[in-house]
C-alpha atoms as a PDB file:
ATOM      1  CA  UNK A   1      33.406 121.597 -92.027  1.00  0.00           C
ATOM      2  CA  UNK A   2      32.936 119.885 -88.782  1.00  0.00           C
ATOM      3  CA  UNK A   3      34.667 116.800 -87.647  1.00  0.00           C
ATOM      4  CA  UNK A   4      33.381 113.786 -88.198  1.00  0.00           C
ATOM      5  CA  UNK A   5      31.750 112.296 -84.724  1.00  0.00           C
ATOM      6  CA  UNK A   6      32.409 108.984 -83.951  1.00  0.00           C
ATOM      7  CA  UNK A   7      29.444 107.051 -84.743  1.00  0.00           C
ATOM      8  CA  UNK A   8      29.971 108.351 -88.502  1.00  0.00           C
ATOM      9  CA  UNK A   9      30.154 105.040 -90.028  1.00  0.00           C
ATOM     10  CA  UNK A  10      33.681 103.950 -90.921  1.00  0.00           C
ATOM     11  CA  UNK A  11      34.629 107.761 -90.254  1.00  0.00           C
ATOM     12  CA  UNK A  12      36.968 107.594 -87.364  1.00  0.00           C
ATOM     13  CA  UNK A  13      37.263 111.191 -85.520  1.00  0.00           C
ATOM     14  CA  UNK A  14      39.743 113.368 -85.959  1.00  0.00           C
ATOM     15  CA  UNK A  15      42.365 113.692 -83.419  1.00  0.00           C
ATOM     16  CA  UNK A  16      42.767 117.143 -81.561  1.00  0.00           C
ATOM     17  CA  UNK A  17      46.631 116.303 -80.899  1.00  0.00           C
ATOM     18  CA  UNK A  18      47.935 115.881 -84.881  1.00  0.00           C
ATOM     19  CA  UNK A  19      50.553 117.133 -86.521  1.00  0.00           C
ATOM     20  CA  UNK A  20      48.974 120.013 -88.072  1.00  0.00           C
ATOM     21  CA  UNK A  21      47.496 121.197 -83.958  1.00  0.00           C
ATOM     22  CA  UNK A  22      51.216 121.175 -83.246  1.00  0.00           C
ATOM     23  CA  UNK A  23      52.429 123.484 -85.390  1.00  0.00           C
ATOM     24  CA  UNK A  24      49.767 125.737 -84.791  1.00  0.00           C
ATOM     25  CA  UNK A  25      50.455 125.920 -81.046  1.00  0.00           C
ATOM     26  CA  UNK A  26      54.507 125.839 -81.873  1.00  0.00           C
ATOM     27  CA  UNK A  27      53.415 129.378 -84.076  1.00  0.00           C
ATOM     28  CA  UNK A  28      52.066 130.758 -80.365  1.00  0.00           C
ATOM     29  CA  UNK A  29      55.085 129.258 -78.904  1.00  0.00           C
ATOM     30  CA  UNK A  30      57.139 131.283 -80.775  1.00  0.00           C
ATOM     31  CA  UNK A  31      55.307 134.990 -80.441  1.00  0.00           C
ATOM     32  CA  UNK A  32      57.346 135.209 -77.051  1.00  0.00           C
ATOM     33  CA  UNK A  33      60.680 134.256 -78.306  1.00  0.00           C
ATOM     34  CA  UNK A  34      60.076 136.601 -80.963  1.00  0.00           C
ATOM     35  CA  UNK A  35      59.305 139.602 -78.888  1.00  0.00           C
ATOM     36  CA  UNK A  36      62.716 139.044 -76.706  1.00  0.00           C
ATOM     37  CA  UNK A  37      64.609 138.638 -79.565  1.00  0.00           C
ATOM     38  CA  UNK A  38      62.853 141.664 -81.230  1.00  0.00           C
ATOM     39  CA  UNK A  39      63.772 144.157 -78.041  1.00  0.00           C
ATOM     40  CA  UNK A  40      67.172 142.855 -77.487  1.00  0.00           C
ATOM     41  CA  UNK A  41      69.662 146.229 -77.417  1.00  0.00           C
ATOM     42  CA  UNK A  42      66.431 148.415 -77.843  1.00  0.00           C
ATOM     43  CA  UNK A  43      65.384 146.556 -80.871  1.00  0.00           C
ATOM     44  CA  UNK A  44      68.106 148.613 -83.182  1.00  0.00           C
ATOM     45  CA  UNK A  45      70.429 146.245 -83.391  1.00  0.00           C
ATOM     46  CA  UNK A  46      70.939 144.823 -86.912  1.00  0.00           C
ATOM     47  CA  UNK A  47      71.975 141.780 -86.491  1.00  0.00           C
ATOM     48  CA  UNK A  48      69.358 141.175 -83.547  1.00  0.00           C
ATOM     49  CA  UNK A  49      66.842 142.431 -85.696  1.00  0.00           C
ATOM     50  CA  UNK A  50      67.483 139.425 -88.588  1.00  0.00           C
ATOM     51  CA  UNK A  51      67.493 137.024 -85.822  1.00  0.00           C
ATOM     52  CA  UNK A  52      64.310 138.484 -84.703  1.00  0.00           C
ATOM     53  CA  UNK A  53      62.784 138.325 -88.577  1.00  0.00           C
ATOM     54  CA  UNK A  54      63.996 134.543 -88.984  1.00  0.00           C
ATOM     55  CA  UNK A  55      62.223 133.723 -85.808  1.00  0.00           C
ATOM     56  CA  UNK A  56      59.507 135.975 -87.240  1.00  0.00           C
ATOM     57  CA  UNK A  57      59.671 134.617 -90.798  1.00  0.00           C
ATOM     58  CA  UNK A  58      59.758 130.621 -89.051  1.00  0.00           C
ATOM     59  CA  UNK A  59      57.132 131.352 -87.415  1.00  0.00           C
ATOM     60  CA  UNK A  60      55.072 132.270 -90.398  1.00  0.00           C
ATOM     61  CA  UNK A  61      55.878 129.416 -92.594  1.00  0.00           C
ATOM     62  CA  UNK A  62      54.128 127.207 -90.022  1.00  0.00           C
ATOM     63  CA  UNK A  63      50.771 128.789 -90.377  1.00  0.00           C
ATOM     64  CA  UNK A  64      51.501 127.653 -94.435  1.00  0.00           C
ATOM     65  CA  UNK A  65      52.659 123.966 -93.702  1.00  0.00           C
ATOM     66  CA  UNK A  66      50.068 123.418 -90.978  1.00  0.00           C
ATOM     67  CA  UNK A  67      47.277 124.402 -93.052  1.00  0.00           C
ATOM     68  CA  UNK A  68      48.513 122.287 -96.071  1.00  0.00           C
ATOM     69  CA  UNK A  69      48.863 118.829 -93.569  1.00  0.00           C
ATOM     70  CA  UNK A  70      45.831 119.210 -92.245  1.00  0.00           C
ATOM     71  CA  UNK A  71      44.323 119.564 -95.514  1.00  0.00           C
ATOM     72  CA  UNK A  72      46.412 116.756 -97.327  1.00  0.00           C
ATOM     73  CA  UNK A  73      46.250 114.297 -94.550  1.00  0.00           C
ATOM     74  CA  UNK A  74      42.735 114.803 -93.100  1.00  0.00           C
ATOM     75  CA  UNK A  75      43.497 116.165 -90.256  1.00  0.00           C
ATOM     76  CA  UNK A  76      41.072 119.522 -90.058  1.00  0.00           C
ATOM     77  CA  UNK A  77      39.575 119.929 -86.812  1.00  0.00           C
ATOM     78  CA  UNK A  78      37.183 122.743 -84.956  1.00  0.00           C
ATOM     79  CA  UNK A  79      40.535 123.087 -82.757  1.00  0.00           C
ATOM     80  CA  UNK A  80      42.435 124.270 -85.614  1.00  0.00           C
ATOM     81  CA  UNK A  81      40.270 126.047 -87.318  1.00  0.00           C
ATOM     82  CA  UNK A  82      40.008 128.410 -84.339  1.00  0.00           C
ATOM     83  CA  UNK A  83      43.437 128.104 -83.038  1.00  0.00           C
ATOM     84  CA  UNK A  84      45.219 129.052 -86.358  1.00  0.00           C
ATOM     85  CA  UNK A  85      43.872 132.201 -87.115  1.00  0.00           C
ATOM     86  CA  UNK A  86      44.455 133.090 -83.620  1.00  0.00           C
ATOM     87  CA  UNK A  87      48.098 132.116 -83.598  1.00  0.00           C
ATOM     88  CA  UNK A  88      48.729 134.622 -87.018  1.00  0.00           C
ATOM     89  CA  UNK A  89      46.712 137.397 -84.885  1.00  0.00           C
ATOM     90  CA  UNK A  90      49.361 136.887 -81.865  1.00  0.00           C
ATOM     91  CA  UNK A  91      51.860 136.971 -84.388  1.00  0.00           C
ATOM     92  CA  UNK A  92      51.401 139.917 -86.402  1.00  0.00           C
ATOM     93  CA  UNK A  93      49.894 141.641 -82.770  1.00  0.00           C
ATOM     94  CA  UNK A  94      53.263 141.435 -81.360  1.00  0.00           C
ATOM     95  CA  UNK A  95      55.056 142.491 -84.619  1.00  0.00           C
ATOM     96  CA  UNK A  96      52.868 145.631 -84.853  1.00  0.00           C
ATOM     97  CA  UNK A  97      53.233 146.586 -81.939  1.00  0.00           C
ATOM     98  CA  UNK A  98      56.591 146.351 -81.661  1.00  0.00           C
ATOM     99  CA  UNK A  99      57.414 148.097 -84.512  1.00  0.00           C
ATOM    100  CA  UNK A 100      54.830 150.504 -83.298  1.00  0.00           C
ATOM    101  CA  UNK A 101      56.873 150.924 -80.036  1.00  0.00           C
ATOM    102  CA  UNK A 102      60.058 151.642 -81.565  1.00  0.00           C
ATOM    103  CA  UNK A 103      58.037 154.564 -83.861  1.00  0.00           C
ATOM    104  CA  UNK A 104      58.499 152.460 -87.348  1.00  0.00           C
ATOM    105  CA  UNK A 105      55.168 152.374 -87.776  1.00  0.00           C
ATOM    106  CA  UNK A 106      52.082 154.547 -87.174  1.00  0.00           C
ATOM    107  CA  UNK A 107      49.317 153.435 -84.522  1.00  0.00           C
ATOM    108  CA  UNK A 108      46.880 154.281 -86.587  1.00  0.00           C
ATOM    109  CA  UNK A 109      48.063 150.941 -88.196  1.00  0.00           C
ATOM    110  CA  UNK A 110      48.063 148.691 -85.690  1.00  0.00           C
ATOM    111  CA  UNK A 111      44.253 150.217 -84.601  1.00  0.00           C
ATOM    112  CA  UNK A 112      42.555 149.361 -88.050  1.00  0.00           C
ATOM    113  CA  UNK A 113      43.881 145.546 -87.995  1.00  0.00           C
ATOM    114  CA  UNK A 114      43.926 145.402 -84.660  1.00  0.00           C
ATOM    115  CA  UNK A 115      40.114 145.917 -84.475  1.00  0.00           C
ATOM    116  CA  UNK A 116      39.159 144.237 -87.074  1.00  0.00           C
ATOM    117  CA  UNK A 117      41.241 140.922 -86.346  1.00  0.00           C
ATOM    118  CA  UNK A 118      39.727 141.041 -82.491  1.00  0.00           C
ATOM    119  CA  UNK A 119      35.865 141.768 -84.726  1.00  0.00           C
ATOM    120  CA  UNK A 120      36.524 138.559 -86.448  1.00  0.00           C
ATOM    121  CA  UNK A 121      37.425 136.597 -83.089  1.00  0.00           C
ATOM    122  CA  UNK A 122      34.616 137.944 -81.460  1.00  0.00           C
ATOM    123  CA  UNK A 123      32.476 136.764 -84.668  1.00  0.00           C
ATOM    124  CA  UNK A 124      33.792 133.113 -84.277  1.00  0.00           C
ATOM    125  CA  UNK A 125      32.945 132.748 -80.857  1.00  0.00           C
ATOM    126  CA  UNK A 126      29.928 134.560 -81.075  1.00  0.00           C
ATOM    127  CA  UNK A 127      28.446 132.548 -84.050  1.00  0.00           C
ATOM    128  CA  UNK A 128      30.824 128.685 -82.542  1.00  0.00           C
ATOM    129  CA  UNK A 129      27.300 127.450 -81.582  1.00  0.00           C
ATOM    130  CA  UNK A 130      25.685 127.304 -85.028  1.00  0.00           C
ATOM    131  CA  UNK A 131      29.279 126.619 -86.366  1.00  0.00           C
ATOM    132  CA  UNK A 132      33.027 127.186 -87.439  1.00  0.00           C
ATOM    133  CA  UNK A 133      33.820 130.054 -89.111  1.00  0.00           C
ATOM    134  CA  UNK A 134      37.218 128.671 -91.228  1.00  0.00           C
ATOM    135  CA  UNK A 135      39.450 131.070 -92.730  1.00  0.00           C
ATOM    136  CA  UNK A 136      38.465 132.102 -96.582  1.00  0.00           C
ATOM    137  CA  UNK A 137      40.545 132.866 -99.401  1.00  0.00           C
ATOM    138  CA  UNK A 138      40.774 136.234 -98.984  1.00  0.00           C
ATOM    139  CA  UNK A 139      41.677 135.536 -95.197  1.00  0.00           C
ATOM    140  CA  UNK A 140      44.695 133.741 -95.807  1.00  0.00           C
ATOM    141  CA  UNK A 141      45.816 136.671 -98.727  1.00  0.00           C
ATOM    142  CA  UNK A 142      45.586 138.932 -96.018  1.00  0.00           C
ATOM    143  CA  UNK A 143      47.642 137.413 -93.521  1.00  0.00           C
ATOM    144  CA  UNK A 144      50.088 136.167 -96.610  1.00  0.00           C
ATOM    145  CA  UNK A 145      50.093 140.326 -97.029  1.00  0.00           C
ATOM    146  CA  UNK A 146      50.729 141.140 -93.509  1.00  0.00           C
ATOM    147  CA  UNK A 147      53.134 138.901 -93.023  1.00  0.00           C
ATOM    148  CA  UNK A 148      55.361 140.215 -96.090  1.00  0.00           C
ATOM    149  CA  UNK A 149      54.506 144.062 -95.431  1.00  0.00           C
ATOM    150  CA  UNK A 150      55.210 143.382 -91.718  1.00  0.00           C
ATOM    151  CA  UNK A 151      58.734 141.447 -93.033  1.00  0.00           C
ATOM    152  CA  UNK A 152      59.594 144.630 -94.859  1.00  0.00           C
ATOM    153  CA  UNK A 153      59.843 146.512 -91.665  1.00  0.00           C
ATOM    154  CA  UNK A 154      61.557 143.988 -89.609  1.00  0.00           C
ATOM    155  CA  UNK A 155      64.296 143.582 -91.706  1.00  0.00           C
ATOM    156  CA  UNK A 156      67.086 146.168 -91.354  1.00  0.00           C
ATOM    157  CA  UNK A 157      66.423 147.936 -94.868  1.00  0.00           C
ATOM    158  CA  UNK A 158      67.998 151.277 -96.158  1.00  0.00           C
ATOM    159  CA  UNK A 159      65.105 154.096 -96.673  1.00  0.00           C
ATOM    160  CA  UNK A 160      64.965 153.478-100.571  1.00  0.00           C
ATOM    161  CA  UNK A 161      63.166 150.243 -99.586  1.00  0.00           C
ATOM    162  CA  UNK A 162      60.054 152.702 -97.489  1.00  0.00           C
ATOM    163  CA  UNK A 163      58.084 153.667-100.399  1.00  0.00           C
ATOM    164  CA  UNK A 164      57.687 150.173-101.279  1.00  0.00           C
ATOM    165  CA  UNK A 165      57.123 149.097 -97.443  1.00  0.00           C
ATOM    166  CA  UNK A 166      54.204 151.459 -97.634  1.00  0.00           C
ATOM    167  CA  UNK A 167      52.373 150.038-100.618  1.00  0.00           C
ATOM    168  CA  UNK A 168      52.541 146.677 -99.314  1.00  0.00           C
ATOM    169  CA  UNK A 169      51.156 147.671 -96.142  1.00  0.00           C
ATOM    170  CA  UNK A 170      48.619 149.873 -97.515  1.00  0.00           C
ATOM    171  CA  UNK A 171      47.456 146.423 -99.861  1.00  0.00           C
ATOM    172  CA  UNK A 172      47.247 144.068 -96.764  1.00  0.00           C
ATOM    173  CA  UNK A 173      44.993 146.965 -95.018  1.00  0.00           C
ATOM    174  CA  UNK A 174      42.400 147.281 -97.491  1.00  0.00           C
ATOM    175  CA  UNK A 175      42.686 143.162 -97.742  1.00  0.00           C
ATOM    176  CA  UNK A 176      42.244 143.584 -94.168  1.00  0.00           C
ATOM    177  CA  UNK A 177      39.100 146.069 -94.053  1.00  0.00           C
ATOM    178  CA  UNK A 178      37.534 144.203 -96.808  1.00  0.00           C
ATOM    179  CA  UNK A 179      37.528 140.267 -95.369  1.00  0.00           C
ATOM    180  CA  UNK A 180      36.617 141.816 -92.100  1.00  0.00           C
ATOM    181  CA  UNK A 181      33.230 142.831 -94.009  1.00  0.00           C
ATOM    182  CA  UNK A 182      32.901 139.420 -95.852  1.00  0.00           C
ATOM    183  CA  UNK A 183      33.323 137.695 -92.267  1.00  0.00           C
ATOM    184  CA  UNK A 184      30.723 140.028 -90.612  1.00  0.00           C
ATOM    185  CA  UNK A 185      28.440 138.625 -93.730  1.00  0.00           C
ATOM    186  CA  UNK A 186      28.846 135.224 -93.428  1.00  0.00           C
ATOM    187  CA  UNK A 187      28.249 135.243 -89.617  1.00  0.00           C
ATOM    188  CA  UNK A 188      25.266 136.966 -90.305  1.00  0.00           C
ATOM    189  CA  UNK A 189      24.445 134.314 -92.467  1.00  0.00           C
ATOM    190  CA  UNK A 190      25.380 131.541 -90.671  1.00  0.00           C
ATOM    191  CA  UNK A 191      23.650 132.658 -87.723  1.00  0.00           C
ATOM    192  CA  UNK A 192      20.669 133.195 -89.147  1.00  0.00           C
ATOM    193  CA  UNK A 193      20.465 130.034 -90.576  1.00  0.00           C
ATOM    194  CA  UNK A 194      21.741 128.135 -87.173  1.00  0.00           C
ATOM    195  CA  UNK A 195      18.401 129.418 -85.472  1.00  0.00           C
ATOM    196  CA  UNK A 196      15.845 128.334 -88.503  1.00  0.00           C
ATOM    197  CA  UNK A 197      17.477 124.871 -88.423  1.00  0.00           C
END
């Protein structure tokens, strides 16, 4: 949906700087602090690494409570519906590859998201002048499945926990694979119909 412009009628436009903006940037904000905190003693410390999965954890409850203000209060805007899916990409980037660094989790891992959540950036942008591509349903289980698989590994766990680690992870990657495909479809679809308007 596109903002209202400002000779709408009594629609006023949407402000870029709202409450909902801010918390997306605060998310980005925090990929930084998380990465320090992540790495501090070699990023084996235990009690470092449930600091690092608060700030991780924080951080991911923000992409939930901007999305639900901006919805609530009216306060969706093209801004934000780039900028948040970017800000959980530069989240869950620097998670995976961290843990990828400190050989917890396999590369091959942080390829298959990695290329598809860069895909669906590229789609946005490539598609931005017929339209916004907002994230879907499927989108936001995805992330919601990253985020929780990725959790699992932060968090100082004994070995029992790995099988289970693994099945979550292996969920949010065919989540992954498969809303990459629906977003390659819809812009395909949006472009298409952007050049017969």
């Amino acid at each position: 949906m596109a903002e209202p412009s400002s000779g709408a009628g009594t629609n006023a436009p949407v402000p870029v700087l709202n409450l909902a903006n801010v918390l997306t940037v605060s998310r980005l904000v925090l990929v930084p602090v998380f990465l320090v905190v992540f790495f501090v003693n070699g990023g084996h410390d235990t009690a470092w690494r449930l600091v690092a999965s608060g700030v991780f954890a924080l951080a991911a409850i923000t992409d939930h409570v901007d999305g639900n203000i901006a919805r609530s209060r009216g306060l969706v805007t093209d801004f934000g519906k780039i900028a948040d899916p970017i800000a959980d990409k530069a989240l869950i980037g620097a998670a995976l590859i961290g843990l990828c660094l400190l050989a917890e989790l396999s590369w091959w891992v942080l390829i298959v998201i990695g290329v598809r959540e860069l895909g669906v950036t590229l789609l946005r942008f490539w598609v931005i002048r017929y339209g916004v591509i907002p994230a879907s349903r499927g989108g936001k289980a995805k992330t919601l499945c990253q985020i929780i698989a990725i959790g699992l590994y932060l968090l100082p766990l004994p070995a029992v926990i790995d099988p289970v680690r693994m099945v979550v992870m292996g969920i949010a990657l065919v989540l992954t694979v498969a809303t990459g495909v629906d977003y390659v479809v819809q812009a395909l679809r949006l472009r298409t119909a952007g050049k017969r308007a």
